[in-house]
PDB file of N, CA and C in Angstrom:
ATOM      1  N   UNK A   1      -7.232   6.881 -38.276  1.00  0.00           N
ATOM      2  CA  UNK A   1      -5.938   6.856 -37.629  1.00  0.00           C
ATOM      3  C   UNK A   1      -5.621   5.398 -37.263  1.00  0.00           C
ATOM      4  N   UNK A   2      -4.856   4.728 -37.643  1.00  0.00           N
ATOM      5  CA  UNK A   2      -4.438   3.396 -37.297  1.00  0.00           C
ATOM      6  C   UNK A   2      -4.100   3.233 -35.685  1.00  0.00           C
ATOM      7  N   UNK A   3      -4.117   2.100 -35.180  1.00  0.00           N
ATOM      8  CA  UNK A   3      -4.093   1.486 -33.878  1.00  0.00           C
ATOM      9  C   UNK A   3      -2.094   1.918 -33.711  1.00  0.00           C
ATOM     10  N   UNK A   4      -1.477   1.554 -34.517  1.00  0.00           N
ATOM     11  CA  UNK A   4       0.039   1.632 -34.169  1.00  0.00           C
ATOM     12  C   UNK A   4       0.789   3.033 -33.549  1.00  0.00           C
ATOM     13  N   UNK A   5      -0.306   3.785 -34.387  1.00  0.00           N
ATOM     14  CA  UNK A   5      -0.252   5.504 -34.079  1.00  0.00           C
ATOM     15  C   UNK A   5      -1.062   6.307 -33.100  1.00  0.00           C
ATOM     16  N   UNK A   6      -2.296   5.683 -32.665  1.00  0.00           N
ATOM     17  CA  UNK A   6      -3.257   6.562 -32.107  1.00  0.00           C
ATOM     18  C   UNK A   6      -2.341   5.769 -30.684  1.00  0.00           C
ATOM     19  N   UNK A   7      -1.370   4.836 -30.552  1.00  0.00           N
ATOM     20  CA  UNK A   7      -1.143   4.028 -28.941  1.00  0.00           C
ATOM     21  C   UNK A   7       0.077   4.331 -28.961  1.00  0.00           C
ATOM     22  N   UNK A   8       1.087   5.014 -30.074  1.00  0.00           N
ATOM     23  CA  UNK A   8       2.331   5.328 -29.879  1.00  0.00           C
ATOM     24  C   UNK A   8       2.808   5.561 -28.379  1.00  0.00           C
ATOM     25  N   UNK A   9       2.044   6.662 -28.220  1.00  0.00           N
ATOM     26  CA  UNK A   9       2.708   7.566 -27.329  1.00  0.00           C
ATOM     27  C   UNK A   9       2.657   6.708 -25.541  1.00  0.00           C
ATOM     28  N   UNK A  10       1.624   6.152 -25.626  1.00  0.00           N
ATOM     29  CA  UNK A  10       1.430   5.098 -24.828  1.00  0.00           C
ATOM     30  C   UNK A  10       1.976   3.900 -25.050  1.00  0.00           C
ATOM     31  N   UNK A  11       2.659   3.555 -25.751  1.00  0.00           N
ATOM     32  CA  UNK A  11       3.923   2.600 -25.787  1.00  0.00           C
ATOM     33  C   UNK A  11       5.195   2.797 -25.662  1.00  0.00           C
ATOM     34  N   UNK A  12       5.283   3.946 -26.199  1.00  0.00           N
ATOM     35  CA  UNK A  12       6.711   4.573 -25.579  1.00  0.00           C
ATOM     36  C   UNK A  12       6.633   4.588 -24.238  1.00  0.00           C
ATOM     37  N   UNK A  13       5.431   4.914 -23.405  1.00  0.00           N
ATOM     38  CA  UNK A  13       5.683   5.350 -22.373  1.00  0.00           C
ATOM     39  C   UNK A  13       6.016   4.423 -21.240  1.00  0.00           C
ATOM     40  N   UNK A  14       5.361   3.160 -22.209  1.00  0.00           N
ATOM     41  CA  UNK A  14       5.575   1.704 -21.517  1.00  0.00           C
ATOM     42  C   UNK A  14       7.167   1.136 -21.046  1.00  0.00           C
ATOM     43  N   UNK A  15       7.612   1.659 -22.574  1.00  0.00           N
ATOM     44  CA  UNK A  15       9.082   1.422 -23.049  1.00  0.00           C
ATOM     45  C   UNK A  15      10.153   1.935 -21.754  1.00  0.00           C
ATOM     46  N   UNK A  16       9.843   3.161 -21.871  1.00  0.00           N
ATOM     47  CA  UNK A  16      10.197   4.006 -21.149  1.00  0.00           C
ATOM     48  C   UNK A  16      10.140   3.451 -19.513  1.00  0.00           C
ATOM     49  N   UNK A  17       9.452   3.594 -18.953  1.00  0.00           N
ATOM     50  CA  UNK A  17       9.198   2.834 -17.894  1.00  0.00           C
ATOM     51  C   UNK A  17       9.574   1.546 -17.555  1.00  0.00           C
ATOM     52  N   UNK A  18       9.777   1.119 -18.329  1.00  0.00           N
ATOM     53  CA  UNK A  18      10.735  -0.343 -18.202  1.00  0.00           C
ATOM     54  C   UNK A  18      12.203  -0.412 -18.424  1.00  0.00           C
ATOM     55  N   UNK A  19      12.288   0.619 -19.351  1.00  0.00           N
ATOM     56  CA  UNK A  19      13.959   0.738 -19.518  1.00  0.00           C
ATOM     57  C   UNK A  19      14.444   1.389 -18.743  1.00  0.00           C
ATOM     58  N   UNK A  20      14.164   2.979 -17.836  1.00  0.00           N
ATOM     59  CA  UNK A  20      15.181   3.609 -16.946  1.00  0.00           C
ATOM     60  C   UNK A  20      15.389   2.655 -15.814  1.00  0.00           C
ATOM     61  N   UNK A  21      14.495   1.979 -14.938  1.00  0.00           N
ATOM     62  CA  UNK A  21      14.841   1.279 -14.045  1.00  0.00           C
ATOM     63  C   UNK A  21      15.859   0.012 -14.245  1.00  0.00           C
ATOM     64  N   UNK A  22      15.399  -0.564 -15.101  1.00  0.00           N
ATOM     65  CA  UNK A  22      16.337  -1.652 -15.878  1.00  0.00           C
ATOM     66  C   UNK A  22      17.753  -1.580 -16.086  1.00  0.00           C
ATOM     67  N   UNK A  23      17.678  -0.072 -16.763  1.00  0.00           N
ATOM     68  CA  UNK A  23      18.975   0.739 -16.704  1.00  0.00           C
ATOM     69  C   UNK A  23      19.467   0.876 -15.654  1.00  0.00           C
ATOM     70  N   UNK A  24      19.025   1.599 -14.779  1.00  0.00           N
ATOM     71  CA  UNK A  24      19.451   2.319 -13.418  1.00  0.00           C
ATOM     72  C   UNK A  24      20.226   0.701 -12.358  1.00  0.00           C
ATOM     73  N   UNK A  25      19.068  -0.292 -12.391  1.00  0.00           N
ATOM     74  CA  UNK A  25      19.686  -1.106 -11.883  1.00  0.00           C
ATOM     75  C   UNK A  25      21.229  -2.055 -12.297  1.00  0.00           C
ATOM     76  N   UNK A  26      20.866  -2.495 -13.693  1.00  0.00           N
ATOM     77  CA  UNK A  26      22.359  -2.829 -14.656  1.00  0.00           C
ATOM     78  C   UNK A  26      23.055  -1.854 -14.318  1.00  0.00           C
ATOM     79  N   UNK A  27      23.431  -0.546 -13.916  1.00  0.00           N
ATOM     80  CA  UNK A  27      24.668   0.543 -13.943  1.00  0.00           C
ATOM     81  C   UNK A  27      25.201   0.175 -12.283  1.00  0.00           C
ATOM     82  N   UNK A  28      24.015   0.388 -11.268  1.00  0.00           N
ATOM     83  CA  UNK A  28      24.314   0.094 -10.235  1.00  0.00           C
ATOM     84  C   UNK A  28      25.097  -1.082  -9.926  1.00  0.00           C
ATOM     85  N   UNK A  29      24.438  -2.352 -11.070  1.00  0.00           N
ATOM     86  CA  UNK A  29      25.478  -3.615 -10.525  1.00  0.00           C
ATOM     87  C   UNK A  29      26.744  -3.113 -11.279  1.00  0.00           C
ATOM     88  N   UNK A  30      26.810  -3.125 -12.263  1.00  0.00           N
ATOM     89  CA  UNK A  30      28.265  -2.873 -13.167  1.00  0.00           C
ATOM     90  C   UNK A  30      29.381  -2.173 -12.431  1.00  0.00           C
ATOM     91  N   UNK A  31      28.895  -0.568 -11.774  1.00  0.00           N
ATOM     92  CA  UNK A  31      29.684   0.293 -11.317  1.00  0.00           C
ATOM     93  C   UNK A  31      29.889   0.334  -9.534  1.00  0.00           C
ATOM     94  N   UNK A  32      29.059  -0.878  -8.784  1.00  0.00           N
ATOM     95  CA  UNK A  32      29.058  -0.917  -7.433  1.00  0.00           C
ATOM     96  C   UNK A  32      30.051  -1.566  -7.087  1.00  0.00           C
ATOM     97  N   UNK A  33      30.477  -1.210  -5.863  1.00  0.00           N
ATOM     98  CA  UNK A  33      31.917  -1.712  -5.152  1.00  0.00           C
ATOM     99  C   UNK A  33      30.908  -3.086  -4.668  1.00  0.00           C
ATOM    100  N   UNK A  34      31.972  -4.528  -4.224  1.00  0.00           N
ATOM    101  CA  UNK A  34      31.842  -5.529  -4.761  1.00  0.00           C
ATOM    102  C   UNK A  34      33.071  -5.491  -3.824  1.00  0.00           C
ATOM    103  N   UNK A  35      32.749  -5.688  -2.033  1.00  0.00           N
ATOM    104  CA  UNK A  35      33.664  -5.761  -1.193  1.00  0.00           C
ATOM    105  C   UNK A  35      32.727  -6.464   0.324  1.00  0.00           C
ATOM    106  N   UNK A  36      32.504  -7.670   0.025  1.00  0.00           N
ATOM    107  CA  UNK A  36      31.617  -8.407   1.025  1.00  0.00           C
ATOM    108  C   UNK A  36      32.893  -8.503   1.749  1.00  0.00           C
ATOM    109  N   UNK A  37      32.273  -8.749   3.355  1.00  0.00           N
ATOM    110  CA  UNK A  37      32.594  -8.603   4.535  1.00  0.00           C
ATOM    111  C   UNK A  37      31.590  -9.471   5.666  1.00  0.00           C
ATOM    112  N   UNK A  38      32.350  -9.895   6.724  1.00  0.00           N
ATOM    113  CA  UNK A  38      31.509 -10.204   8.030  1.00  0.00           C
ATOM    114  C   UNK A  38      30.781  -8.864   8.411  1.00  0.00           C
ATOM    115  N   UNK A  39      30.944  -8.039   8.348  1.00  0.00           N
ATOM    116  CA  UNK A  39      30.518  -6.676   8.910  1.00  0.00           C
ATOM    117  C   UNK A  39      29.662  -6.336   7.873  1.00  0.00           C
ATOM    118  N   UNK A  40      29.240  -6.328   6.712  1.00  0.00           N
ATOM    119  CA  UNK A  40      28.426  -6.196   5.521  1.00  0.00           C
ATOM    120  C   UNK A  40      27.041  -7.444   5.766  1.00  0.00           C
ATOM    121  N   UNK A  41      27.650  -8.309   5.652  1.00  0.00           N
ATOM    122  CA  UNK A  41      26.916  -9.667   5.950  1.00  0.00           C
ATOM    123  C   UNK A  41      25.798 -10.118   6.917  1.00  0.00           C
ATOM    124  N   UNK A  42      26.175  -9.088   7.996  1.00  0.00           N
ATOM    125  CA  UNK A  42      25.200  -9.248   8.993  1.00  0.00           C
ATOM    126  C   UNK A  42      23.799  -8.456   8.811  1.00  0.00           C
ATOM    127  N   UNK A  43      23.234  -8.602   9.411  1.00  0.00           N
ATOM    128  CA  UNK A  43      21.550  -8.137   8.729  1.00  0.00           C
ATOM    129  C   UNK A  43      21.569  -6.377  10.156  1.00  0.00           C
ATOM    130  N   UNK A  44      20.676  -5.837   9.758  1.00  0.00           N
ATOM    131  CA  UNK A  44      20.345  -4.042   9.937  1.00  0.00           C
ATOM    132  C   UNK A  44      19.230  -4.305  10.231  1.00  0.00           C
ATOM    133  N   UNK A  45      19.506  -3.346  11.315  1.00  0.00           N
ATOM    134  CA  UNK A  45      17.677  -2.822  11.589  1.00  0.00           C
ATOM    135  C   UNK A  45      17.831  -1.882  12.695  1.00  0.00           C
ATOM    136  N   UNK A  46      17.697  -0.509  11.739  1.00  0.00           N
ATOM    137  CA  UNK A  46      17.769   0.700  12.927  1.00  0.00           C
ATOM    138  C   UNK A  46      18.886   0.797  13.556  1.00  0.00           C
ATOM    139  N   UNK A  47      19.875   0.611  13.293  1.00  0.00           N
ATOM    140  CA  UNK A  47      21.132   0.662  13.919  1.00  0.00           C
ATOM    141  C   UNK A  47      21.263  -0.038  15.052  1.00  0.00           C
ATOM    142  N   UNK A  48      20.235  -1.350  15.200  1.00  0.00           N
ATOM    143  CA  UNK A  48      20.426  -1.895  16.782  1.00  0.00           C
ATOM    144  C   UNK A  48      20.749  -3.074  16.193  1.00  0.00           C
ATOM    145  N   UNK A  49      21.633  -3.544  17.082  1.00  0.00           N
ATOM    146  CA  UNK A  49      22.124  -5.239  16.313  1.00  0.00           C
ATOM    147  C   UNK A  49      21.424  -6.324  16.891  1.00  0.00           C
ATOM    148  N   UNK A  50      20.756  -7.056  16.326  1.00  0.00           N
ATOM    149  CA  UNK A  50      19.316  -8.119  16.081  1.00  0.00           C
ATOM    150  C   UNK A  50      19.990  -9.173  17.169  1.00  0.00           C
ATOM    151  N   UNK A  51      18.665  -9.180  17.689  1.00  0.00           N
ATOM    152  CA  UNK A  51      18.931 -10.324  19.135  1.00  0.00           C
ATOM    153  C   UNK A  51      17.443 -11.340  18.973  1.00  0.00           C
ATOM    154  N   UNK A  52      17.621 -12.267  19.063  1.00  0.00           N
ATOM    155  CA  UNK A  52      16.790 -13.749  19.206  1.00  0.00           C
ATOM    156  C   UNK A  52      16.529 -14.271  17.528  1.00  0.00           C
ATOM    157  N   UNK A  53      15.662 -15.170  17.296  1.00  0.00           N
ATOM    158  CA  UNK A  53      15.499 -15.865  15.988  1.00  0.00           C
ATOM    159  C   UNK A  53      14.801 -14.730  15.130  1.00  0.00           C
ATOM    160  N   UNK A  54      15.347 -14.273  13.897  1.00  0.00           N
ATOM    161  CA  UNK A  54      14.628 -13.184  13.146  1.00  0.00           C
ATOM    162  C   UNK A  54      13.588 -14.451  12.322  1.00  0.00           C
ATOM    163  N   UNK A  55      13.473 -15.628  13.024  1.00  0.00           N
ATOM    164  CA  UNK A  55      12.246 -16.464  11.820  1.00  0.00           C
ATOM    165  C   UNK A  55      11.007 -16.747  13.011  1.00  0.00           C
ATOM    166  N   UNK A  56      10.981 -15.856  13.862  1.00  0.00           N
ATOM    167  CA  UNK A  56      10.097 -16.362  14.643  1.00  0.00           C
ATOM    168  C   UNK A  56       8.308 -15.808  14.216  1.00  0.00           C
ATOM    169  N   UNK A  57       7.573 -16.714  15.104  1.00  0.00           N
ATOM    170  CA  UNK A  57       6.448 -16.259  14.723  1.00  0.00           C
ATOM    171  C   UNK A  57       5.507 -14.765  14.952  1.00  0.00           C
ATOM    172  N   UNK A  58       5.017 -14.230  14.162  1.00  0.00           N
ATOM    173  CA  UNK A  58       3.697 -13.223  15.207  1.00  0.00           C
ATOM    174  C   UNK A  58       2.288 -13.807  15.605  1.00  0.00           C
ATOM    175  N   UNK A  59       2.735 -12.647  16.231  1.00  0.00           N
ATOM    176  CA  UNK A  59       0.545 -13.543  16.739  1.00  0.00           C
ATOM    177  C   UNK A  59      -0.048 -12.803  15.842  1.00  0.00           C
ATOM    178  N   UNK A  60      -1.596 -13.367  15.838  1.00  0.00           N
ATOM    179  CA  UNK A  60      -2.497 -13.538  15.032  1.00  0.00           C
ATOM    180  C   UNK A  60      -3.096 -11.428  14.921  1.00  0.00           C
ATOM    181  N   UNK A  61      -2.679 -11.510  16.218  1.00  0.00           N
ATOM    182  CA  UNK A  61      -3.264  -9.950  16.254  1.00  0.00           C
ATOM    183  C   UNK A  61      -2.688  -8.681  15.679  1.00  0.00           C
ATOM    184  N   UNK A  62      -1.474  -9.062  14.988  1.00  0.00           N
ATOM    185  CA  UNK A  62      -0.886  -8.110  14.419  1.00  0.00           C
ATOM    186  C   UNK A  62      -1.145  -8.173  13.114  1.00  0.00           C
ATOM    187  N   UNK A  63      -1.575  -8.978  12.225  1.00  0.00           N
ATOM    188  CA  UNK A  63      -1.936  -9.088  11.131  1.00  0.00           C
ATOM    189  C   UNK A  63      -3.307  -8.725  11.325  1.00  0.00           C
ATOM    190  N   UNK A  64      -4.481  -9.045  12.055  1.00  0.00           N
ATOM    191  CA  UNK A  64      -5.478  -8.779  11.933  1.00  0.00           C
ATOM    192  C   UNK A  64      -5.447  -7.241  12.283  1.00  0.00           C
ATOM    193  N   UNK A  65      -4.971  -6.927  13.072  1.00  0.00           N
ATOM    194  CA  UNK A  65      -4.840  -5.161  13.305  1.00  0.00           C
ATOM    195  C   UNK A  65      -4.547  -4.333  12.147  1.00  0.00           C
ATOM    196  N   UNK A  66      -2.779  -4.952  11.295  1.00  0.00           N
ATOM    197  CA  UNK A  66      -2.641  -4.373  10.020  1.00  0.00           C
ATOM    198  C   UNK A  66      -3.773  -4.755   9.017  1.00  0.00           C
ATOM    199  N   UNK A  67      -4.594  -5.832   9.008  1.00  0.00           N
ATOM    200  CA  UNK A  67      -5.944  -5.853   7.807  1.00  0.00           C
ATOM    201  C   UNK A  67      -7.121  -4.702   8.277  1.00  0.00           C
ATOM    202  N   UNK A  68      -7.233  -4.453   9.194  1.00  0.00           N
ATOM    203  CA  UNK A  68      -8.389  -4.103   9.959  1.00  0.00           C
ATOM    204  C   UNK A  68      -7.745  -2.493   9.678  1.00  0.00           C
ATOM    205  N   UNK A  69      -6.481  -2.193   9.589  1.00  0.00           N
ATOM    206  CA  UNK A  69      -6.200  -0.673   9.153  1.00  0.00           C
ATOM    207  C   UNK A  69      -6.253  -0.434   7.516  1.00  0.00           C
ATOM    208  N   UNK A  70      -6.034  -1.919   6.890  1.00  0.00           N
ATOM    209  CA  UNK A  70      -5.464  -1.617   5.520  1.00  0.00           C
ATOM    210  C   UNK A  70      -7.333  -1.499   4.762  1.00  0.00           C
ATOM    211  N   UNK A  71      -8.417  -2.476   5.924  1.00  0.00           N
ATOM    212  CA  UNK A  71      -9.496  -2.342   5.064  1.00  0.00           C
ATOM    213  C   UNK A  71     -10.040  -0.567   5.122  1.00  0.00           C
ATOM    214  N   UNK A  72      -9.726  -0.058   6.626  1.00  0.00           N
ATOM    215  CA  UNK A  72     -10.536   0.792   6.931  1.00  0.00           C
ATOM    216  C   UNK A  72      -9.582   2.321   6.121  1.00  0.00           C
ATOM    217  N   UNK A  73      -8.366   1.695   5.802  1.00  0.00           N
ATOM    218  CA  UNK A  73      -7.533   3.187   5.037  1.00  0.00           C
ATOM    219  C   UNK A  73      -8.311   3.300   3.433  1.00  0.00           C
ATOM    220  N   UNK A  74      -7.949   1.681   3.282  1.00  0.00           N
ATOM    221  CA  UNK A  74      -8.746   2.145   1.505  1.00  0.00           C
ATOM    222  C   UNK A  74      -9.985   2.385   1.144  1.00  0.00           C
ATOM    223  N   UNK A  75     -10.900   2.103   2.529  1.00  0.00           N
ATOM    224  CA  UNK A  75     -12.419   2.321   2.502  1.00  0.00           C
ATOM    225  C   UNK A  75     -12.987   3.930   2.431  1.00  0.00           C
ATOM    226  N   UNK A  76     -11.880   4.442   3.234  1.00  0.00           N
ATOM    227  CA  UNK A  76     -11.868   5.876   3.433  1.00  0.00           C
ATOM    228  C   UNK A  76     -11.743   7.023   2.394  1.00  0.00           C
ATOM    229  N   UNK A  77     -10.891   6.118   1.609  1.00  0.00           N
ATOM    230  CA  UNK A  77     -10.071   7.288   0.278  1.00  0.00           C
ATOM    231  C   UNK A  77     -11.915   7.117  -0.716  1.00  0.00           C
ATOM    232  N   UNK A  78     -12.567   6.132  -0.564  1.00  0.00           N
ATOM    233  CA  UNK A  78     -13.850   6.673  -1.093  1.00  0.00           C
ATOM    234  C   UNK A  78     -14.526   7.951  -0.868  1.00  0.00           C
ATOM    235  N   UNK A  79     -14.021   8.225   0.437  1.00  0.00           N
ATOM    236  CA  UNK A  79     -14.818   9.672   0.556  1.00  0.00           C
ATOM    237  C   UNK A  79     -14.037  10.958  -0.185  1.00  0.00           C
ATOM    238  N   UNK A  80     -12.952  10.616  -0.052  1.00  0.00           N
ATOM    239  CA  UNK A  80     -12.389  12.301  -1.230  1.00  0.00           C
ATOM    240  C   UNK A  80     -13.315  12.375  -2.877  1.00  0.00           C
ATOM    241  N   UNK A  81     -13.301  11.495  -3.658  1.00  0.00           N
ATOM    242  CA  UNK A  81     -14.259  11.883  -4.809  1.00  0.00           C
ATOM    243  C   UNK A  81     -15.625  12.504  -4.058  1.00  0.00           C
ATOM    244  N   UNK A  82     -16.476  11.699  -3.324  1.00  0.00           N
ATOM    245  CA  UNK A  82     -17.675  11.624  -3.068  1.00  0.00           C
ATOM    246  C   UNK A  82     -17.693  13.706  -2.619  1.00  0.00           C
ATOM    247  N   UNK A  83     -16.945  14.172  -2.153  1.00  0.00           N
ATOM    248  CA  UNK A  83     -16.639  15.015  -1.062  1.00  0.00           C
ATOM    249  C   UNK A  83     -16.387  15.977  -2.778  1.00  0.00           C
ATOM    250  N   UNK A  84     -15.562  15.781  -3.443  1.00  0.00           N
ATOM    251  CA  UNK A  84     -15.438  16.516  -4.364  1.00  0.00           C
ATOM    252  C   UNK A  84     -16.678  16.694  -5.129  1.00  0.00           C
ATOM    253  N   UNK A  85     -17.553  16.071  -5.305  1.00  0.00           N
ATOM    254  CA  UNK A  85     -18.295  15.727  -6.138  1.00  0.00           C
ATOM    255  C   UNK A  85     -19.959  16.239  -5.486  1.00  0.00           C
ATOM    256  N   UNK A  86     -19.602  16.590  -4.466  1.00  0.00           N
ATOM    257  CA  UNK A  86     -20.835  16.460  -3.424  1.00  0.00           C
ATOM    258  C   UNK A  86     -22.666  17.056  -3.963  1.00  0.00           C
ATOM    259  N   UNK A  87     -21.793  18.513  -4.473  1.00  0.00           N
ATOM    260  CA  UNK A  87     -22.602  19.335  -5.203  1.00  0.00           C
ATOM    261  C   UNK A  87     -23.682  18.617  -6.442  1.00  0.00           C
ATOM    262  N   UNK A  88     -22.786  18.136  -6.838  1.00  0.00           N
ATOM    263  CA  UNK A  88     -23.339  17.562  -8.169  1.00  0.00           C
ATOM    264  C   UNK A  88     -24.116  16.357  -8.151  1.00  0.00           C
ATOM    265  N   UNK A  89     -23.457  15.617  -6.909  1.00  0.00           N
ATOM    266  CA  UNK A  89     -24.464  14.304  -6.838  1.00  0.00           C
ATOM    267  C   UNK A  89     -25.839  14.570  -6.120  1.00  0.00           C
ATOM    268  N   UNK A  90     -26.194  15.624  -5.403  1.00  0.00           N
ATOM    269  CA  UNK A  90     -26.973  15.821  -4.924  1.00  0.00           C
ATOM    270  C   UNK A  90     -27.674  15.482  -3.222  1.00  0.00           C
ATOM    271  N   UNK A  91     -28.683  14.851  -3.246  1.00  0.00           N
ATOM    272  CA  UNK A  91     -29.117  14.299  -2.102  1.00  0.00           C
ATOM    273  C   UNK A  91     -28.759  12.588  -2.382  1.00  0.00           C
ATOM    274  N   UNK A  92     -29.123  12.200  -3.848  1.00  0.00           N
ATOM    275  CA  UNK A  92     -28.740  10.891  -4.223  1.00  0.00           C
ATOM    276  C   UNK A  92     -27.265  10.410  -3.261  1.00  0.00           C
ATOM    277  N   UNK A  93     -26.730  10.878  -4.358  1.00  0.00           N
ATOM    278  CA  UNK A  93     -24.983  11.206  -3.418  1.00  0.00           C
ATOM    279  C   UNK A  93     -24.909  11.240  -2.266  1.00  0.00           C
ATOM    280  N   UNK A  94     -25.905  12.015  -1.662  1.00  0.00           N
ATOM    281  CA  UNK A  94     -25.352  12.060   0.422  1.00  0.00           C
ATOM    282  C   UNK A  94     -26.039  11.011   0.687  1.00  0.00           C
ATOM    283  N   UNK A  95     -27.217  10.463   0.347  1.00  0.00           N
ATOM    284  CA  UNK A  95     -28.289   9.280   1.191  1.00  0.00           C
ATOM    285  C   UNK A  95     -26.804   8.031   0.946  1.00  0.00           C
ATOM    286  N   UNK A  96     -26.352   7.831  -0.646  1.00  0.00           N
ATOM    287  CA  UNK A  96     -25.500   6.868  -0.880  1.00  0.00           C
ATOM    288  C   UNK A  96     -24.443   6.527   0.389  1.00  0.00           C
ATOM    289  N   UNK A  97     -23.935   7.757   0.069  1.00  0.00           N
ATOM    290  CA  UNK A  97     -22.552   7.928   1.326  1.00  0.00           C
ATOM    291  C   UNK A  97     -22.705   7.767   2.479  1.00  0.00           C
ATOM    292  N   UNK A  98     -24.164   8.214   2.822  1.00  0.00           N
ATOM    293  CA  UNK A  98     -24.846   8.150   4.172  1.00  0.00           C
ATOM    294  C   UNK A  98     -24.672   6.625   4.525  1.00  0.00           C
ATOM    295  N   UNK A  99     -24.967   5.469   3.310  1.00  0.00           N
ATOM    296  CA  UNK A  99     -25.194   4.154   4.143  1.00  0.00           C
ATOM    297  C   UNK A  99     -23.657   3.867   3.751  1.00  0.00           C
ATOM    298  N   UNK A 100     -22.941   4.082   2.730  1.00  0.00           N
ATOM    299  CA  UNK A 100     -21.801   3.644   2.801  1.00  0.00           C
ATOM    300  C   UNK A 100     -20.945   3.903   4.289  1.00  0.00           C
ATOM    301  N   UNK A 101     -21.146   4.991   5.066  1.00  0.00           N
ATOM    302  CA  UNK A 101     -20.297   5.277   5.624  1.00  0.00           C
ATOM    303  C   UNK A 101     -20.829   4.474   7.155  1.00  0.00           C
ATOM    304  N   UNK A 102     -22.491   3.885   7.073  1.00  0.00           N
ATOM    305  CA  UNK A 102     -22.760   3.572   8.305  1.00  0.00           C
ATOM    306  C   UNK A 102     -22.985   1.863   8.163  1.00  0.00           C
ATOM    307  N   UNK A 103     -22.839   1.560   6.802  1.00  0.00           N
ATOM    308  CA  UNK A 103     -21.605  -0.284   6.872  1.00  0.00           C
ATOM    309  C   UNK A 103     -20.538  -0.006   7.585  1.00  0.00           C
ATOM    310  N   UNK A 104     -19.292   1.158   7.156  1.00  0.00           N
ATOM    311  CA  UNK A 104     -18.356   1.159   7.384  1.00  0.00           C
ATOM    312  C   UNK A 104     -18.175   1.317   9.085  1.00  0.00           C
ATOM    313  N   UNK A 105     -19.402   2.373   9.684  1.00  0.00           N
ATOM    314  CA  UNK A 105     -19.332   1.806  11.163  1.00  0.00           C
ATOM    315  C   UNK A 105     -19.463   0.948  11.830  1.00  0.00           C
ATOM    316  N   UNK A 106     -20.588  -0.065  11.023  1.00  0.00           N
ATOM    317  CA  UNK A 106     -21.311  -1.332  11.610  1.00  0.00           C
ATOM    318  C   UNK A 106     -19.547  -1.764  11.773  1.00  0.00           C
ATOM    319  N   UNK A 107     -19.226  -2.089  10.835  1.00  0.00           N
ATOM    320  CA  UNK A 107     -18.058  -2.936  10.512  1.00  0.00           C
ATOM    321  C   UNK A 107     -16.803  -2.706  11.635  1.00  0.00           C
ATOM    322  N   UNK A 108     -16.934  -1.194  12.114  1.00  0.00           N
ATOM    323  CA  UNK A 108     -15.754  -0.591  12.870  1.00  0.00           C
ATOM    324  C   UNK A 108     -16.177  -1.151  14.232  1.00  0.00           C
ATOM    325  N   UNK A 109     -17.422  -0.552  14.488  1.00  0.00           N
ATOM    326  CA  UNK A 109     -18.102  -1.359  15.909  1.00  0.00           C
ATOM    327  C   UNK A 109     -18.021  -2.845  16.391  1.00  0.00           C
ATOM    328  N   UNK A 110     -18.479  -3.496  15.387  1.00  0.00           N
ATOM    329  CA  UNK A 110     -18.055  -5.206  15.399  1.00  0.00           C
ATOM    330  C   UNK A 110     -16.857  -5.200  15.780  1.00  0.00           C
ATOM    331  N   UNK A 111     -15.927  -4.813  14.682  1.00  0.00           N
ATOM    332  CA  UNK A 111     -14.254  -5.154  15.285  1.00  0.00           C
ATOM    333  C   UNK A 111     -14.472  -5.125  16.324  1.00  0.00           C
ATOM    334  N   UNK A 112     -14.899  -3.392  16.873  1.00  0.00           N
ATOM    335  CA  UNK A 112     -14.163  -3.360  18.301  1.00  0.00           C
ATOM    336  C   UNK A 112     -15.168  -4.028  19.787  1.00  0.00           C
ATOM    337  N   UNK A 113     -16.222  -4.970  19.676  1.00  0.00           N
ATOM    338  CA  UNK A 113     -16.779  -4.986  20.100  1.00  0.00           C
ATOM    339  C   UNK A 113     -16.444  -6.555  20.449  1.00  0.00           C
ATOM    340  N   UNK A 114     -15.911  -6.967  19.013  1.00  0.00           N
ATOM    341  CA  UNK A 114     -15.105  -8.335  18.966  1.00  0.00           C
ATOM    342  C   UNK A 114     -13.931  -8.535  20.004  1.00  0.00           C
ATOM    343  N   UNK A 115     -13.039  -7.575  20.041  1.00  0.00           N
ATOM    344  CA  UNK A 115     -11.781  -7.253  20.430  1.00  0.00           C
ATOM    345  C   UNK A 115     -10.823  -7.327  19.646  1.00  0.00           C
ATOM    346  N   UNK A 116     -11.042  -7.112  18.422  1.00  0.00           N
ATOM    347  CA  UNK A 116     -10.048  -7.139  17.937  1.00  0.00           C
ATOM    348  C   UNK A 116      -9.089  -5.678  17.435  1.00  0.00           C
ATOM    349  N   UNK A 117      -9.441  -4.932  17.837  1.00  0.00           N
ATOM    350  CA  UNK A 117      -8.283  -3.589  18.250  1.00  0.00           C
ATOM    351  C   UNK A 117      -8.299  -3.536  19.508  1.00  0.00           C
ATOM    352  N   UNK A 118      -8.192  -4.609  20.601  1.00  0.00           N
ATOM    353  CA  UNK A 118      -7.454  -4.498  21.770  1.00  0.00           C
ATOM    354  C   UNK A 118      -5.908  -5.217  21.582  1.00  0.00           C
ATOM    355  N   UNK A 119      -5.127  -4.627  21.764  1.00  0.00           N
ATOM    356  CA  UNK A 119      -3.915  -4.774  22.165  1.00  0.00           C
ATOM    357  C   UNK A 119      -3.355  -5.408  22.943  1.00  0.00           C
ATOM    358  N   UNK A 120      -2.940  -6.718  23.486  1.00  0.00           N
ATOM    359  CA  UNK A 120      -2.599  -6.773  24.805  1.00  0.00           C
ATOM    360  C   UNK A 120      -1.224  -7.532  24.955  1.00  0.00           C
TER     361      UNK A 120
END
């Protein structure tokens, strides 16, 4: 079976995926009303109208809080296979998970031992 044919269907699908959005967006500009305004112009957020410099800084603790959720969310989704799989991996499988999951405390404890999920 040649390479052009056995990846067809997976190139179309490429195709595909690049063209409806592409599309969708070109129609939107073509056919969108195109009526700027002072009242358009001004910036949204929640229906409350924005008070002090929107370029100001954050502190350090809000980024480290959002890393410290984003490491411990994607660390987590390891356990749904493991959990599916449980049967089959055996004891191998639980001892594994066993230390995976007690880095993942070391790691939770430090933070909080650091302070860095205190809030203040």
């Amino acid at each position: 079976m040649p390479l052009a044919e056995k990846y067809s269907s997976l190139f179309f699908l490429f195709a595909l995926a690049l063209a409806v959005p592409t599309i969708m967006v070109f129609l939107a500009w073509v056919t969108g009303p195109r009526r700027p305004g002072s009242e358009k112009s001004l910036p949204f957020e929640c229906g409350v109208d924005p008070t002090g410099n929107p370029r100001r800084r954050f502190g350090v603790k809000f980024f480290l809080v959002a890393l410290l959720f984003l490491i411990f969310d994607v660390e987590t989704i390891f356990i749904f296979p493991w959990a599916v799989l449980f049967r089959e991996l055996g004891i191998f499988g639980f001892i594994e998970m066993s230390i995976f999951l007690m880095i993942l405390l070391l790691g939770l404890f430090y933070a909080w031992k650091k302070g860095a999920l205190e809030w203040e």
